[in-house]
PDB file of N, CA and C in Angstrom:
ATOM      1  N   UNK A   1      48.270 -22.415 -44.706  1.00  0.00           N
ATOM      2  CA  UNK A   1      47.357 -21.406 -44.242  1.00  0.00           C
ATOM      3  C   UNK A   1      47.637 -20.063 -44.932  1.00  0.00           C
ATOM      4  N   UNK A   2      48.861 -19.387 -45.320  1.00  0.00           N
ATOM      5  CA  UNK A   2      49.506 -18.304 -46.009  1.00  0.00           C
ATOM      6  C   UNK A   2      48.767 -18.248 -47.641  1.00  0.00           C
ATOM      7  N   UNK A   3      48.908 -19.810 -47.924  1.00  0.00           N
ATOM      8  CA  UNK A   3      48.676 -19.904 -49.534  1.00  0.00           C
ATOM      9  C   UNK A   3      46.727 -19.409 -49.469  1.00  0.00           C
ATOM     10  N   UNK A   4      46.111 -20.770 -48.628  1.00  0.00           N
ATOM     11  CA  UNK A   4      44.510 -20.600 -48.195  1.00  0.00           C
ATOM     12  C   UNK A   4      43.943 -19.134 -48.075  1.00  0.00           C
ATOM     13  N   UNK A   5      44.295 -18.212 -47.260  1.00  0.00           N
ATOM     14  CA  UNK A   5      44.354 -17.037 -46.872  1.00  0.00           C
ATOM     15  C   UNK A   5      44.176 -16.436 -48.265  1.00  0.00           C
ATOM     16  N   UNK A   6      45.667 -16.182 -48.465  1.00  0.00           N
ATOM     17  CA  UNK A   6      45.435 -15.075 -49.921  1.00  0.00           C
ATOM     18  C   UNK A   6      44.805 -15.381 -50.971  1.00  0.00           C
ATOM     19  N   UNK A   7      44.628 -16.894 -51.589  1.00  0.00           N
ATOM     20  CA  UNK A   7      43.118 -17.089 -52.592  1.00  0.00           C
ATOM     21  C   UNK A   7      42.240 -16.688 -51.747  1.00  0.00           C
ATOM     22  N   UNK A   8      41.872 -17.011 -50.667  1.00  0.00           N
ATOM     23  CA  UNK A   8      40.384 -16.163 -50.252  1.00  0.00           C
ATOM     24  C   UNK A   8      40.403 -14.390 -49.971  1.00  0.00           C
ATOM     25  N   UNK A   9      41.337 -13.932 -49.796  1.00  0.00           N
ATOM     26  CA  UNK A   9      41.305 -12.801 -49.950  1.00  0.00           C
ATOM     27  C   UNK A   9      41.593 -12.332 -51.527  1.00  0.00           C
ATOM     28  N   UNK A  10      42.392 -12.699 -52.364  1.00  0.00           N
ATOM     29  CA  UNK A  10      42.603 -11.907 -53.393  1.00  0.00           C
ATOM     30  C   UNK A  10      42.310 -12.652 -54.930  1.00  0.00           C
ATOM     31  N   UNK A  11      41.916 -13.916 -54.607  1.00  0.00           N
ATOM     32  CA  UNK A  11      41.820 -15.001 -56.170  1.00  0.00           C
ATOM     33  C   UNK A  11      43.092 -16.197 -56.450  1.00  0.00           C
ATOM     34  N   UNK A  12      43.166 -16.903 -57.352  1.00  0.00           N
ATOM     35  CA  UNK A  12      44.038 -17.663 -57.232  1.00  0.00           C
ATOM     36  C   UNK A  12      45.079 -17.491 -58.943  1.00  0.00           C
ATOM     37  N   UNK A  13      45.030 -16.320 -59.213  1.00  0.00           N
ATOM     38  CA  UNK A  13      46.472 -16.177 -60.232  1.00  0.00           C
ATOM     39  C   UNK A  13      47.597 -15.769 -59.380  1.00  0.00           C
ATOM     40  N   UNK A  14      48.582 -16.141 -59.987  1.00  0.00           N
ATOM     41  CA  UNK A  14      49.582 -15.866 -59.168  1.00  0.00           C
ATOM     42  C   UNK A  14      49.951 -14.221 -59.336  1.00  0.00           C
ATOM     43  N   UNK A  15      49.555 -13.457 -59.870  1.00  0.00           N
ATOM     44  CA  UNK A  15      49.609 -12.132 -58.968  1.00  0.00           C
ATOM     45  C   UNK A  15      48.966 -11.794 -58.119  1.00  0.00           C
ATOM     46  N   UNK A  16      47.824 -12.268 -58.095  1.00  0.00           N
ATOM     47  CA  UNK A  16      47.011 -12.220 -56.692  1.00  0.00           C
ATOM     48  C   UNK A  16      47.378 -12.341 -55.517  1.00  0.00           C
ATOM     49  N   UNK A  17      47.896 -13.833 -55.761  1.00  0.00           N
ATOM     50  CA  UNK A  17      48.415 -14.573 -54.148  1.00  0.00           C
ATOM     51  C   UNK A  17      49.558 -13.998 -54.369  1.00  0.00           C
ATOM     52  N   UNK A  18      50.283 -13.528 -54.788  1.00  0.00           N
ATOM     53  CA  UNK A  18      51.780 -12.565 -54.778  1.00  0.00           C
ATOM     54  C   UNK A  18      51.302 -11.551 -53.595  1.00  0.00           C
ATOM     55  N   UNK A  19      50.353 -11.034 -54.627  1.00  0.00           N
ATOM     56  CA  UNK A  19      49.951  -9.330 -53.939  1.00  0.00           C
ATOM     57  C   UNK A  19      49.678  -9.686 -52.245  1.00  0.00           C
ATOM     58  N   UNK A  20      48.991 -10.460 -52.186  1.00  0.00           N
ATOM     59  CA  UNK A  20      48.237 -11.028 -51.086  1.00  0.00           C
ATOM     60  C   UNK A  20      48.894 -11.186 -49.703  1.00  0.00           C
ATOM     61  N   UNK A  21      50.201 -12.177 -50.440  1.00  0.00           N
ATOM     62  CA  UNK A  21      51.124 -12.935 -49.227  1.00  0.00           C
ATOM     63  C   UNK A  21      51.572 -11.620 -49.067  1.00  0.00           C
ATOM     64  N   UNK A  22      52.596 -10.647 -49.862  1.00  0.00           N
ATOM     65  CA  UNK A  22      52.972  -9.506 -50.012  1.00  0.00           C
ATOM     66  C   UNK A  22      52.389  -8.359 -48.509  1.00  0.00           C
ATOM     67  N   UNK A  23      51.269  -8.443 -48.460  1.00  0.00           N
ATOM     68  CA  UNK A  23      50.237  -7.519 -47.872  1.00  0.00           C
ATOM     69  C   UNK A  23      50.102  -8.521 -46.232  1.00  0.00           C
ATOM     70  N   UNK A  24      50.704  -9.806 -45.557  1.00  0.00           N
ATOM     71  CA  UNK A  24      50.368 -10.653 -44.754  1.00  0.00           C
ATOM     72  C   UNK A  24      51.257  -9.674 -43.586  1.00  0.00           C
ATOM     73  N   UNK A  25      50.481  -9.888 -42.561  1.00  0.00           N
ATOM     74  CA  UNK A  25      51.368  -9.120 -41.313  1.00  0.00           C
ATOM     75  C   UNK A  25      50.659 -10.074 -40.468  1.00  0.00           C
ATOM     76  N   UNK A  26      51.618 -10.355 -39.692  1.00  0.00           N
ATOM     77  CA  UNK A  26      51.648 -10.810 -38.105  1.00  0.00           C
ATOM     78  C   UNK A  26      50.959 -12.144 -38.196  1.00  0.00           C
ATOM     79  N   UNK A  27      51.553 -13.003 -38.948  1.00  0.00           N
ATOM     80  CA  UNK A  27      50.848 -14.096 -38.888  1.00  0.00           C
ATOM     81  C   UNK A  27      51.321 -15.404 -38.292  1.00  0.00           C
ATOM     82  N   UNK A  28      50.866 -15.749 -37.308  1.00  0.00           N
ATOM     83  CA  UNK A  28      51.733 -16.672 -36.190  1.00  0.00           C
ATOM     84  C   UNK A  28      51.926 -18.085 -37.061  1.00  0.00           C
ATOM     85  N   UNK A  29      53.122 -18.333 -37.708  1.00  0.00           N
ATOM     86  CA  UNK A  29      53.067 -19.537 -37.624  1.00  0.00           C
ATOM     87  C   UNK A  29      54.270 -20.269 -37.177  1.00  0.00           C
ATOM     88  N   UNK A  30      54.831 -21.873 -37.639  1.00  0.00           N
ATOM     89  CA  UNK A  30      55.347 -22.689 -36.707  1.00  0.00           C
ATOM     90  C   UNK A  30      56.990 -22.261 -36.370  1.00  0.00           C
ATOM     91  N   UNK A  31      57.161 -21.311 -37.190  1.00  0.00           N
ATOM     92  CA  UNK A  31      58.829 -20.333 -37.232  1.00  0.00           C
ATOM     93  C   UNK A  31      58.946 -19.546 -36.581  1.00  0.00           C
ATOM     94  N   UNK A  32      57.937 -18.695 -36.075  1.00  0.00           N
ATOM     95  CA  UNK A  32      57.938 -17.328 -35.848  1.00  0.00           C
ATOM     96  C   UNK A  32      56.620 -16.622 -36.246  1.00  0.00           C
ATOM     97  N   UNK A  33      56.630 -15.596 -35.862  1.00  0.00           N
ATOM     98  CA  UNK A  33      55.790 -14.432 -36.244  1.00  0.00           C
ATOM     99  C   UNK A  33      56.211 -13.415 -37.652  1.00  0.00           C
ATOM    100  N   UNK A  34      55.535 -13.883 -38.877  1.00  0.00           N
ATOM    101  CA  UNK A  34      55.550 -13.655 -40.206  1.00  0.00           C
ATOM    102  C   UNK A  34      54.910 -12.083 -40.102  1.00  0.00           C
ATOM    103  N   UNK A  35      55.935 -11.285 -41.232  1.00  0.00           N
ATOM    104  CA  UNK A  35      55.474  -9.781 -41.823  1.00  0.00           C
ATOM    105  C   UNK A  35      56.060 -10.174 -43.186  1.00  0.00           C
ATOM    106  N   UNK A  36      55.063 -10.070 -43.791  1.00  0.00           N
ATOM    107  CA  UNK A  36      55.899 -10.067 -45.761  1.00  0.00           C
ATOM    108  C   UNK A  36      55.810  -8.984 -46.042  1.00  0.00           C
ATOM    109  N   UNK A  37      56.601  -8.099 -47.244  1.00  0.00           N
ATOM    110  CA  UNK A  37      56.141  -7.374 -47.607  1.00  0.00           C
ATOM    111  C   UNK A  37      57.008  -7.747 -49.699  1.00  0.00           C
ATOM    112  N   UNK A  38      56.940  -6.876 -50.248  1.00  0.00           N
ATOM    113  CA  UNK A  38      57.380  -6.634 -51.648  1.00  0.00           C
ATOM    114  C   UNK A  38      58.973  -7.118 -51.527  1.00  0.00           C
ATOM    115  N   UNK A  39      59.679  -6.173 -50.486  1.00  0.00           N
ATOM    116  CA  UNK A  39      60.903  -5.998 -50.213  1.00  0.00           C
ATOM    117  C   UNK A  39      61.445  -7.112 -49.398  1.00  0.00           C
ATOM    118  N   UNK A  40      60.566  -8.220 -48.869  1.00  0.00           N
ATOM    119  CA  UNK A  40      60.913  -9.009 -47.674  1.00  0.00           C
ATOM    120  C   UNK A  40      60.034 -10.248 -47.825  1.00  0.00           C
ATOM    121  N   UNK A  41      60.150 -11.282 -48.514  1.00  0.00           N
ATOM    122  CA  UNK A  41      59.524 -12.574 -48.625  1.00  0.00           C
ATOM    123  C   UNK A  41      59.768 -13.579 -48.290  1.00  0.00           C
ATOM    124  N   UNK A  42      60.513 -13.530 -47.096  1.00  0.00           N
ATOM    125  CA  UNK A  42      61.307 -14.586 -46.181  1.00  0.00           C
ATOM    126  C   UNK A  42      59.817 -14.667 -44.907  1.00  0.00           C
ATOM    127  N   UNK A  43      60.126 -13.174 -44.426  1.00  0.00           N
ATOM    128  CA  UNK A  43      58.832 -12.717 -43.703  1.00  0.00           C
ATOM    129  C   UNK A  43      59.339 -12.866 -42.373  1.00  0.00           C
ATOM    130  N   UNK A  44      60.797 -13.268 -41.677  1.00  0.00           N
ATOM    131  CA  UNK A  44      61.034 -13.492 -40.149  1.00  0.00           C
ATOM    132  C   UNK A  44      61.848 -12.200 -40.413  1.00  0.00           C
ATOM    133  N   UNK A  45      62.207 -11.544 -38.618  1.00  0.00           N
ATOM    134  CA  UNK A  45      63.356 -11.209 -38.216  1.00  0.00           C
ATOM    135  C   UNK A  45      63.846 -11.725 -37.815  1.00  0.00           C
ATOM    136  N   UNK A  46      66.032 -11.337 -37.700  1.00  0.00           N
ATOM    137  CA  UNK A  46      66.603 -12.192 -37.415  1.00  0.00           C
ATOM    138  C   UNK A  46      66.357 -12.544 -35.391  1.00  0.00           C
ATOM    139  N   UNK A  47      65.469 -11.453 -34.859  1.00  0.00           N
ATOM    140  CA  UNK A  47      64.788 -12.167 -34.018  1.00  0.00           C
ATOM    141  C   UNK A  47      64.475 -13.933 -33.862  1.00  0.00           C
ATOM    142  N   UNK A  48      63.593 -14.396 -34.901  1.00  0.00           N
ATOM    143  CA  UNK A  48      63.329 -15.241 -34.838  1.00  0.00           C
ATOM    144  C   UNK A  48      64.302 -16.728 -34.833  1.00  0.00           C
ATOM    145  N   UNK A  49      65.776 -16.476 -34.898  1.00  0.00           N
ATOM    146  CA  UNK A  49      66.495 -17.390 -34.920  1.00  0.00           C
ATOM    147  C   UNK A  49      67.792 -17.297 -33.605  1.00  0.00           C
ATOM    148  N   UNK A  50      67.979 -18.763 -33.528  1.00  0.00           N
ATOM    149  CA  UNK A  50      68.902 -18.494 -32.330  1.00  0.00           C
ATOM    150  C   UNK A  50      70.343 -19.848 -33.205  1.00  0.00           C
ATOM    151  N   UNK A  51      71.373 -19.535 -32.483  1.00  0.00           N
ATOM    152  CA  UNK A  51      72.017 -20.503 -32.542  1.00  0.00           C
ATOM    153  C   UNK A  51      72.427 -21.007 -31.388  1.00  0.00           C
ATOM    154  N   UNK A  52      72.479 -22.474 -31.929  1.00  0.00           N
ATOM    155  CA  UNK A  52      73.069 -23.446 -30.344  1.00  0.00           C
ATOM    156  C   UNK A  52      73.908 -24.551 -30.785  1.00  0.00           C
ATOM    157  N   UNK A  53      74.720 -24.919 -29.572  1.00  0.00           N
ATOM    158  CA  UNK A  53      75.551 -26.213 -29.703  1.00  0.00           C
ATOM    159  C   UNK A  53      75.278 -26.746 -28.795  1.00  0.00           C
ATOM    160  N   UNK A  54      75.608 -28.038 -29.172  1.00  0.00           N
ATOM    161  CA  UNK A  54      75.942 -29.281 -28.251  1.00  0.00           C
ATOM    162  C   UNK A  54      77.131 -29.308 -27.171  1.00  0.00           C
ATOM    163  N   UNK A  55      76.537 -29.198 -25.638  1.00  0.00           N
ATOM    164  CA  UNK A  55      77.632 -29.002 -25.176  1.00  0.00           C
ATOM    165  C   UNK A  55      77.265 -30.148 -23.602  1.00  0.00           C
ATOM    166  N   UNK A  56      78.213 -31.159 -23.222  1.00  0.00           N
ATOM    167  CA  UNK A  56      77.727 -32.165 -22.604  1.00  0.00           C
ATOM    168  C   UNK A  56      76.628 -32.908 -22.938  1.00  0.00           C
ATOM    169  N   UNK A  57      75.932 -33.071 -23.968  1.00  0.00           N
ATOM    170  CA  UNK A  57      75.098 -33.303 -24.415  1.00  0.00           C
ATOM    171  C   UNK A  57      73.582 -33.212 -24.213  1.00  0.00           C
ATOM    172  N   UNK A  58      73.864 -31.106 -23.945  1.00  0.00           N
ATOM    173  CA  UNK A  58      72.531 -30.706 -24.103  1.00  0.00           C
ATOM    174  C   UNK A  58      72.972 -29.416 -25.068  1.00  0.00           C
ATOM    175  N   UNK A  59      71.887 -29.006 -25.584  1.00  0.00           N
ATOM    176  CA  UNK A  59      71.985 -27.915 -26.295  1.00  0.00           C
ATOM    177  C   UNK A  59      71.800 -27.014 -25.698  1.00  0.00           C
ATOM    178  N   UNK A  60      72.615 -25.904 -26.018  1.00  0.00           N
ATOM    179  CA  UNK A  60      73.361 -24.377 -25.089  1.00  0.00           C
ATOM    180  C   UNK A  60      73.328 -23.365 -26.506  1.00  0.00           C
ATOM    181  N   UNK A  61      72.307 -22.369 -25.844  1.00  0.00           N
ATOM    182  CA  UNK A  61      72.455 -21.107 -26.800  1.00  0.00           C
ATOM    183  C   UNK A  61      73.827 -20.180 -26.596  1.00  0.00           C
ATOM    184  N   UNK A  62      74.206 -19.893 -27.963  1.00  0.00           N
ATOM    185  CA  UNK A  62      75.306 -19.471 -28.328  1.00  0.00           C
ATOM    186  C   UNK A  62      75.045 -17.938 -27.767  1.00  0.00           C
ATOM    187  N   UNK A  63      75.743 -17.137 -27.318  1.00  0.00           N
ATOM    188  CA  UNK A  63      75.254 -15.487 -27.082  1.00  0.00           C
ATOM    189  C   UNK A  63      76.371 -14.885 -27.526  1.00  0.00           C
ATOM    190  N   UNK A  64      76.004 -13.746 -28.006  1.00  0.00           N
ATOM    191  CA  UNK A  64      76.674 -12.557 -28.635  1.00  0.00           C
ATOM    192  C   UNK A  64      77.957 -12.224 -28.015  1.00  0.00           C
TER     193      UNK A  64
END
């Protein structure tokens, strides 16, 4: 949907869809809530991640 998006907004050379994804804010997908920018092409905060273990054999979030 990221790739779809920016050819329809900007063309399909790859500076386009660069510029494009580049310019994407708030876009819900199956990770998290995506912001790209120039500086940031991962696009999560570390918001979006948790760690957990196995503990009796359920998984238990790890806390700070």
């Amino acid at each position: 949907m990221l790739l779809k998006g920016a050819v329809e907004r900007g063309g399909n050379t790859p500076a386009a869809i660069r510029e494009q994804l580049e310019r994407t804010k708030s876009f819900s997908g199956i990770g998290g809530i995506f912001t790209f920018s120039p500086q940031d092409h991962a696009g999560l905060t570390k918001d979006a991640f948790v760690l957990v273990q196995v503990k009796n054999k359920r998984w238990v979030l790890v806390k700070e």
